[in-house]
PDB file of N, CA and C in Angstrom:
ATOM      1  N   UNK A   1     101.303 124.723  76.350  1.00  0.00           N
ATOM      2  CA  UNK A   1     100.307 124.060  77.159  1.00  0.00           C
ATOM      3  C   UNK A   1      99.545 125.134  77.944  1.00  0.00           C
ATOM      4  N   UNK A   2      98.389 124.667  77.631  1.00  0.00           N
ATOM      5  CA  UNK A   2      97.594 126.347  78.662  1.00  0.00           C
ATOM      6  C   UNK A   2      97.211 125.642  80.447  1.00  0.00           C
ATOM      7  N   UNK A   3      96.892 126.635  80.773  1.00  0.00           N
ATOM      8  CA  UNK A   3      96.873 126.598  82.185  1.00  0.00           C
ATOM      9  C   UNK A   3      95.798 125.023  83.016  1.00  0.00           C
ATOM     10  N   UNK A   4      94.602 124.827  81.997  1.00  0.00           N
ATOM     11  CA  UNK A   4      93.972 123.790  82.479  1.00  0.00           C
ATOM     12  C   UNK A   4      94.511 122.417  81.942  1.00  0.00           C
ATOM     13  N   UNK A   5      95.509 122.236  80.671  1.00  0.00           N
ATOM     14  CA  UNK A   5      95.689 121.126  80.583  1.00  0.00           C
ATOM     15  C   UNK A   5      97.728 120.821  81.323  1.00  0.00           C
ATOM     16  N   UNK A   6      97.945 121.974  81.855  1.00  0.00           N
ATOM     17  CA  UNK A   6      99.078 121.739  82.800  1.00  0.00           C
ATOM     18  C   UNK A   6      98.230 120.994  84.131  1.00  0.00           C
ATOM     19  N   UNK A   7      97.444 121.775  84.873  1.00  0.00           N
ATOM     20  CA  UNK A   7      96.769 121.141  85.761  1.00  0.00           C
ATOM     21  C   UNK A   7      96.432 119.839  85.406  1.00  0.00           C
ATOM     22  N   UNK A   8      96.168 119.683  84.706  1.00  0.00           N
ATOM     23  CA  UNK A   8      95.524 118.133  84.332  1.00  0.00           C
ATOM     24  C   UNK A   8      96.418 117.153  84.448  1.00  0.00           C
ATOM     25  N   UNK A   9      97.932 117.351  83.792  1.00  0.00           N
ATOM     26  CA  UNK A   9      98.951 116.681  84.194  1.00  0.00           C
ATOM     27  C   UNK A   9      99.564 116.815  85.259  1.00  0.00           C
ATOM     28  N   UNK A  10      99.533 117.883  85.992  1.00  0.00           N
ATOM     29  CA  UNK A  10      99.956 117.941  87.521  1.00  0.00           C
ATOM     30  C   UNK A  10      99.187 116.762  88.301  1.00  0.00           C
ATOM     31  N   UNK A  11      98.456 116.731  88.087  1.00  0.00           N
ATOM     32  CA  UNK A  11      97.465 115.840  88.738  1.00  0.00           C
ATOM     33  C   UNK A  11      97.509 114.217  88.310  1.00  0.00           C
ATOM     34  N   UNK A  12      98.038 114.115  86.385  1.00  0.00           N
ATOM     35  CA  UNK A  12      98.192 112.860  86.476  1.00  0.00           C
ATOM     36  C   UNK A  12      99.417 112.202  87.483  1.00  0.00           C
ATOM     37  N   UNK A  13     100.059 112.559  88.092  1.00  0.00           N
ATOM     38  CA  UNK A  13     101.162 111.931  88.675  1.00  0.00           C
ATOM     39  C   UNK A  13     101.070 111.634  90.208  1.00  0.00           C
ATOM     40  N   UNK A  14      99.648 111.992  90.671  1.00  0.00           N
ATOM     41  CA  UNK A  14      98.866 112.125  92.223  1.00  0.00           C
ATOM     42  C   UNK A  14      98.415 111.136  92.030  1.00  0.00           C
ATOM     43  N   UNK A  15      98.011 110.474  93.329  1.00  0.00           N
ATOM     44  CA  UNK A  15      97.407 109.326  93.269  1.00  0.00           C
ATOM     45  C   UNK A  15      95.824 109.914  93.695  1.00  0.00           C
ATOM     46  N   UNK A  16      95.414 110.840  94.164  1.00  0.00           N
ATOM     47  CA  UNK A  16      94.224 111.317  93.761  1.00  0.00           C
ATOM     48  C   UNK A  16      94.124 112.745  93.965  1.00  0.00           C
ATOM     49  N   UNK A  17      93.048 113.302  93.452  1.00  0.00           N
ATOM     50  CA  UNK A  17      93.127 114.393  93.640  1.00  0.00           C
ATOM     51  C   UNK A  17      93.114 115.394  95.225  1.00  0.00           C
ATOM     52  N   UNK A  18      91.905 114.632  96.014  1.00  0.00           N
ATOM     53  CA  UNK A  18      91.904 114.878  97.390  1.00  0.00           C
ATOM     54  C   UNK A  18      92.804 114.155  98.328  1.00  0.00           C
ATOM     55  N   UNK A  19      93.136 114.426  99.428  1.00  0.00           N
ATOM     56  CA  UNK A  19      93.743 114.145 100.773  1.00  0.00           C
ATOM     57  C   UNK A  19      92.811 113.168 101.057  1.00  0.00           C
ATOM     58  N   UNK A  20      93.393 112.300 101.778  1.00  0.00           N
ATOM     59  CA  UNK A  20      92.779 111.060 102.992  1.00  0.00           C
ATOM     60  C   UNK A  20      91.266 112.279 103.590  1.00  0.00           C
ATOM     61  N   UNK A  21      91.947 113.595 104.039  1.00  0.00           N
ATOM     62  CA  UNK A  21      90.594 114.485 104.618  1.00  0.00           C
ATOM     63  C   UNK A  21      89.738 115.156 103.548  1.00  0.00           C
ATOM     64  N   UNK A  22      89.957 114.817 102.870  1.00  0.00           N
ATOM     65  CA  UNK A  22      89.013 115.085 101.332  1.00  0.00           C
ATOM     66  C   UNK A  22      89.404 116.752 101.364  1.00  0.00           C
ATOM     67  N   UNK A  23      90.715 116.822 101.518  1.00  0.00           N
ATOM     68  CA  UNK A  23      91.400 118.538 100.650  1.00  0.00           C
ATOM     69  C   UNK A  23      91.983 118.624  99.356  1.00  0.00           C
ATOM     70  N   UNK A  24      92.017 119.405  99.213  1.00  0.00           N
ATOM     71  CA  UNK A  24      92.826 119.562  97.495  1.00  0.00           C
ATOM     72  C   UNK A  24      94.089 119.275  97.735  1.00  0.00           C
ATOM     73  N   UNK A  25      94.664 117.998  96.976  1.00  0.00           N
ATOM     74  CA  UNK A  25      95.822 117.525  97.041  1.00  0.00           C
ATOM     75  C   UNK A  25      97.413 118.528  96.643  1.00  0.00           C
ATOM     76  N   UNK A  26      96.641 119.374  95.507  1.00  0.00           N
ATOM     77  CA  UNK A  26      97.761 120.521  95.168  1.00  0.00           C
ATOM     78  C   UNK A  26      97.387 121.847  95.574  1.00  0.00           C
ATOM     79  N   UNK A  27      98.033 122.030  96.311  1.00  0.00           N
ATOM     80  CA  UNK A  27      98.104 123.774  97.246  1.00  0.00           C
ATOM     81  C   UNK A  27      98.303 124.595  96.507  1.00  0.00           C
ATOM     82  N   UNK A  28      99.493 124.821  95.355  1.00  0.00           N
ATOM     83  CA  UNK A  28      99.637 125.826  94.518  1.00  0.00           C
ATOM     84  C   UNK A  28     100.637 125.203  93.395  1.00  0.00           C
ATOM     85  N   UNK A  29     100.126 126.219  92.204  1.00  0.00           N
ATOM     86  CA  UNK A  29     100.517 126.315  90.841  1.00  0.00           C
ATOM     87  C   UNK A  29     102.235 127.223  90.672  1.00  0.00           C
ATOM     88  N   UNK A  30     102.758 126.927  89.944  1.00  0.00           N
ATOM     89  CA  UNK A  30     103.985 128.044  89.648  1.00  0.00           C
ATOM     90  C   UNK A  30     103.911 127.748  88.503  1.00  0.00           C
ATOM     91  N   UNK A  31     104.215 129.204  87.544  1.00  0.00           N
ATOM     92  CA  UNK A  31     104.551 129.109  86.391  1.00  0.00           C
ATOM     93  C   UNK A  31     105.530 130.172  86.072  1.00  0.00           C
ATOM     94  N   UNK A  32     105.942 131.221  86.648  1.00  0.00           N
ATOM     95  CA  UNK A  32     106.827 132.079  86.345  1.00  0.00           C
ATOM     96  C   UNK A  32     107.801 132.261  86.472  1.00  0.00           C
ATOM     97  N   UNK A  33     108.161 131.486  87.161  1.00  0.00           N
ATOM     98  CA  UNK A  33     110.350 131.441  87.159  1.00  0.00           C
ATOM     99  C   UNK A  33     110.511 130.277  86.494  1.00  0.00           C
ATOM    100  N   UNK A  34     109.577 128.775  87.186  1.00  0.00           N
ATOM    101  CA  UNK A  34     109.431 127.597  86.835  1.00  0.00           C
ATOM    102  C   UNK A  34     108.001 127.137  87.270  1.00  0.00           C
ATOM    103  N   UNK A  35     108.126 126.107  85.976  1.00  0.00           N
ATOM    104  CA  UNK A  35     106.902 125.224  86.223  1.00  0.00           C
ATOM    105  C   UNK A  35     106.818 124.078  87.275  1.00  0.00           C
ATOM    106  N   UNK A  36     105.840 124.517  87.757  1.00  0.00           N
ATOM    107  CA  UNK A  36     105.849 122.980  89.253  1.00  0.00           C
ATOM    108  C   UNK A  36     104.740 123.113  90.007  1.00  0.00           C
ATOM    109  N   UNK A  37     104.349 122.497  90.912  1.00  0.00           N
ATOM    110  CA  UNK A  37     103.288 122.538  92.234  1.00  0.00           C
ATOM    111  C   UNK A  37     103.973 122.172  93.306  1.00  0.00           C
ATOM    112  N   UNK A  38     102.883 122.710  94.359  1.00  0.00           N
ATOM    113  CA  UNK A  38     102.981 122.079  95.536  1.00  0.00           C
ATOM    114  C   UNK A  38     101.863 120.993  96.055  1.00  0.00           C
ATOM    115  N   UNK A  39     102.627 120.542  96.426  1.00  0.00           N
ATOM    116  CA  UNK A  39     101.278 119.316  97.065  1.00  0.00           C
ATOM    117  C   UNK A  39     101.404 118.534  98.403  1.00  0.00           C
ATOM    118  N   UNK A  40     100.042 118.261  98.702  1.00  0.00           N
ATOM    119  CA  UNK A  40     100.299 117.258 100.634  1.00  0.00           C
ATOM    120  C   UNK A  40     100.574 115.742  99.824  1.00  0.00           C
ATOM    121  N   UNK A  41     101.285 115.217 100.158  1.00  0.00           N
ATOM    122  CA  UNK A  41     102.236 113.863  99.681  1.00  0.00           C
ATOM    123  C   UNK A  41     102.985 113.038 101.042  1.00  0.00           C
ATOM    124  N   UNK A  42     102.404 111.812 101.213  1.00  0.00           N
ATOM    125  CA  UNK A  42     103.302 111.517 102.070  1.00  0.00           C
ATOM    126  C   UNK A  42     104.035 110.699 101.742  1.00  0.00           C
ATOM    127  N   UNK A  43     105.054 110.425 102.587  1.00  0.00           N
ATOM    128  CA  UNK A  43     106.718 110.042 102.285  1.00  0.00           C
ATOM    129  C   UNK A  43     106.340 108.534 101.101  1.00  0.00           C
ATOM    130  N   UNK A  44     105.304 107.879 101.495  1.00  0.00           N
ATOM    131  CA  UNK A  44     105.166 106.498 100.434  1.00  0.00           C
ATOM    132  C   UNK A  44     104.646 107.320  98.922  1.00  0.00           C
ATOM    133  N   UNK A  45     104.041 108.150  99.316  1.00  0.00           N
ATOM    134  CA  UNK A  45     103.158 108.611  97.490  1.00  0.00           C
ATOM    135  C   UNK A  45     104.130 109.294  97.211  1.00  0.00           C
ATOM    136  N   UNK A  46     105.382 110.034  97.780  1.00  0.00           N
ATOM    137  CA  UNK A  46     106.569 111.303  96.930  1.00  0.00           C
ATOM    138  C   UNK A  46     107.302 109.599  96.530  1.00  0.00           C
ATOM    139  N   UNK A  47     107.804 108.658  97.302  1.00  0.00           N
ATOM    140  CA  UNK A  47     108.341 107.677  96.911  1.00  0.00           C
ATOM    141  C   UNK A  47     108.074 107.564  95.112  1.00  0.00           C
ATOM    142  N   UNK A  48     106.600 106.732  95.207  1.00  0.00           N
ATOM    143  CA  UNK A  48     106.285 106.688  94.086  1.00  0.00           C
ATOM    144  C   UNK A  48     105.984 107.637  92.752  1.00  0.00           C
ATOM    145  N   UNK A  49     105.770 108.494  93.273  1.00  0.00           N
ATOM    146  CA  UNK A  49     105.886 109.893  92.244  1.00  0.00           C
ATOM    147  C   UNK A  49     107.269 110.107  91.575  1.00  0.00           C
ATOM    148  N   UNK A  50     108.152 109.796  92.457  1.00  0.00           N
ATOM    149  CA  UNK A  50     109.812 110.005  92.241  1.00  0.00           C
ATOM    150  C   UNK A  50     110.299 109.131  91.049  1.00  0.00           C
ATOM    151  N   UNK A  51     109.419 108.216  90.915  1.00  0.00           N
ATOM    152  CA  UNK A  51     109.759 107.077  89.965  1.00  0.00           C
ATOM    153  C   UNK A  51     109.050 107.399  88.765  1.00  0.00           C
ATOM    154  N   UNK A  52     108.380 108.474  88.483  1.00  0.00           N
ATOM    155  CA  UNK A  52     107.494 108.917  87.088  1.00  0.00           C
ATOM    156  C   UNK A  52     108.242 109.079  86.235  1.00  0.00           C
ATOM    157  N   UNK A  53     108.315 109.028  84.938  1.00  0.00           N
ATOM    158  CA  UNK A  53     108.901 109.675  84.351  1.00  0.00           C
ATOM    159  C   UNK A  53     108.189 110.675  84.423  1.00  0.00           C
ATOM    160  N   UNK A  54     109.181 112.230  83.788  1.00  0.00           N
ATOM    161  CA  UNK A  54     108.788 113.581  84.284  1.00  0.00           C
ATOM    162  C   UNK A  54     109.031 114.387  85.215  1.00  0.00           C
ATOM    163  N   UNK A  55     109.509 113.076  86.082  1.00  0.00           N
ATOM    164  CA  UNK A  55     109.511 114.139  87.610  1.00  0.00           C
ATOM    165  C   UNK A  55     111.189 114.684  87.462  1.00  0.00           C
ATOM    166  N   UNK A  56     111.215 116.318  88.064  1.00  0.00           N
ATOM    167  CA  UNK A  56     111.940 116.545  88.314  1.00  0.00           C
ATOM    168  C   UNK A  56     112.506 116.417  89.823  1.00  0.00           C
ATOM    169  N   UNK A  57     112.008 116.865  90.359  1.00  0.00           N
ATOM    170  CA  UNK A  57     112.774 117.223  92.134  1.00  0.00           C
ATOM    171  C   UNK A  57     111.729 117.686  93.005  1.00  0.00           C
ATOM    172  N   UNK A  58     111.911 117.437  94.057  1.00  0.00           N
ATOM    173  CA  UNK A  58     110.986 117.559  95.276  1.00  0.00           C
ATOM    174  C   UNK A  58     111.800 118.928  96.455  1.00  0.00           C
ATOM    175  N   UNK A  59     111.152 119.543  96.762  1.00  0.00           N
ATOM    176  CA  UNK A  59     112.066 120.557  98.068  1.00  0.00           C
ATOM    177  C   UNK A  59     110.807 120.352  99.458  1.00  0.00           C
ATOM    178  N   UNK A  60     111.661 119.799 100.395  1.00  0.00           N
ATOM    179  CA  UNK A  60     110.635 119.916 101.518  1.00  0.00           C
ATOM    180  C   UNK A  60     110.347 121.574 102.577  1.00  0.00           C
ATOM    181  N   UNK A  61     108.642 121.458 102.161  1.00  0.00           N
ATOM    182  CA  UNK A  61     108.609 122.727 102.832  1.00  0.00           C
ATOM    183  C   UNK A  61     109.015 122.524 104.437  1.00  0.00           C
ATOM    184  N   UNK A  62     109.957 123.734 104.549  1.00  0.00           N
ATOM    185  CA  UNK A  62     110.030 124.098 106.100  1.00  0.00           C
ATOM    186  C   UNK A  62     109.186 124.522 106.700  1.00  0.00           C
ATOM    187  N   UNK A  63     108.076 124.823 106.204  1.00  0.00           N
ATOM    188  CA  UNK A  63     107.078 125.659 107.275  1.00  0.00           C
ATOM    189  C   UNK A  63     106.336 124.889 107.842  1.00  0.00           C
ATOM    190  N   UNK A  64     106.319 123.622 106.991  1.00  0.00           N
ATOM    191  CA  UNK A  64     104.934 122.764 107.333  1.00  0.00           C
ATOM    192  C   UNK A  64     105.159 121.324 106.995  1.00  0.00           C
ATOM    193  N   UNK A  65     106.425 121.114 106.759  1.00  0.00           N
ATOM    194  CA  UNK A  65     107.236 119.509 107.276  1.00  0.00           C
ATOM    195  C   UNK A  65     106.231 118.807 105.175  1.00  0.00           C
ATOM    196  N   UNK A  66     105.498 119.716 104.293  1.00  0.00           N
ATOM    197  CA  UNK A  66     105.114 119.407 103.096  1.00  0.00           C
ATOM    198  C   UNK A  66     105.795 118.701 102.286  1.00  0.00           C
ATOM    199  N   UNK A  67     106.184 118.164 101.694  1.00  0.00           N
ATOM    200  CA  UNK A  67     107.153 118.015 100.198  1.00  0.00           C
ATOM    201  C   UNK A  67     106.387 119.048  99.412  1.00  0.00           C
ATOM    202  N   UNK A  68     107.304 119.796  98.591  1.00  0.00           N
ATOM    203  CA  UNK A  68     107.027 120.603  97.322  1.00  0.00           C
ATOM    204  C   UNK A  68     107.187 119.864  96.391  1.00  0.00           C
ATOM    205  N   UNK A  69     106.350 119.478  95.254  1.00  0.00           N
ATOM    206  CA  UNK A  69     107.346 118.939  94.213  1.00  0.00           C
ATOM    207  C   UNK A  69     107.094 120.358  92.768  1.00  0.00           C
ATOM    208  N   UNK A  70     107.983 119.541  92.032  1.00  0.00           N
ATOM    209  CA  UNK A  70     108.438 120.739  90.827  1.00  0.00           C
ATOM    210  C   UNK A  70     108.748 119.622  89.903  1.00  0.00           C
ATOM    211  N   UNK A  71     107.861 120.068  88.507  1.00  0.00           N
ATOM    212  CA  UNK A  71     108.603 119.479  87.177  1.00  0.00           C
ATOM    213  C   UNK A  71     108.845 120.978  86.192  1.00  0.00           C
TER     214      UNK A  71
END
């Protein structure tokens, strides 16, 4: 899978692409240890994300109270 059609599916599992403040919903890409993103998600949209198939696991950032998620 190349780099724009990973994004593409990162994104199918968001309920949109921007924030309520019209920001980019995914902060950052990983592909080199593992594949995953980060994203602003709040506790009702990680709810429902959790239920995708696909999803692996979520880690909440400490720096900034975020959910990370990772597939």
């Amino acid at each position: 899978m190349d780099d724009d059609a990973r994004c593409s599916w990162y994104h199918s599992f968001l309920p949109s692409y921007l924030t309520d403040y019209g920001e980019p919903r995914i902060t950052h890409t990983y592909k080199v240890v593992f594949l995953g993103f980060a994203a602003c998600l709040i506790e009702a949209e990680l709810d429902v994300m959790s239920k995708e198939l696909g999803f692996g696991s979520w880690i909440p950032d400490t720096t900034s109270q975020v959910p990370h998620v990772e597939y």
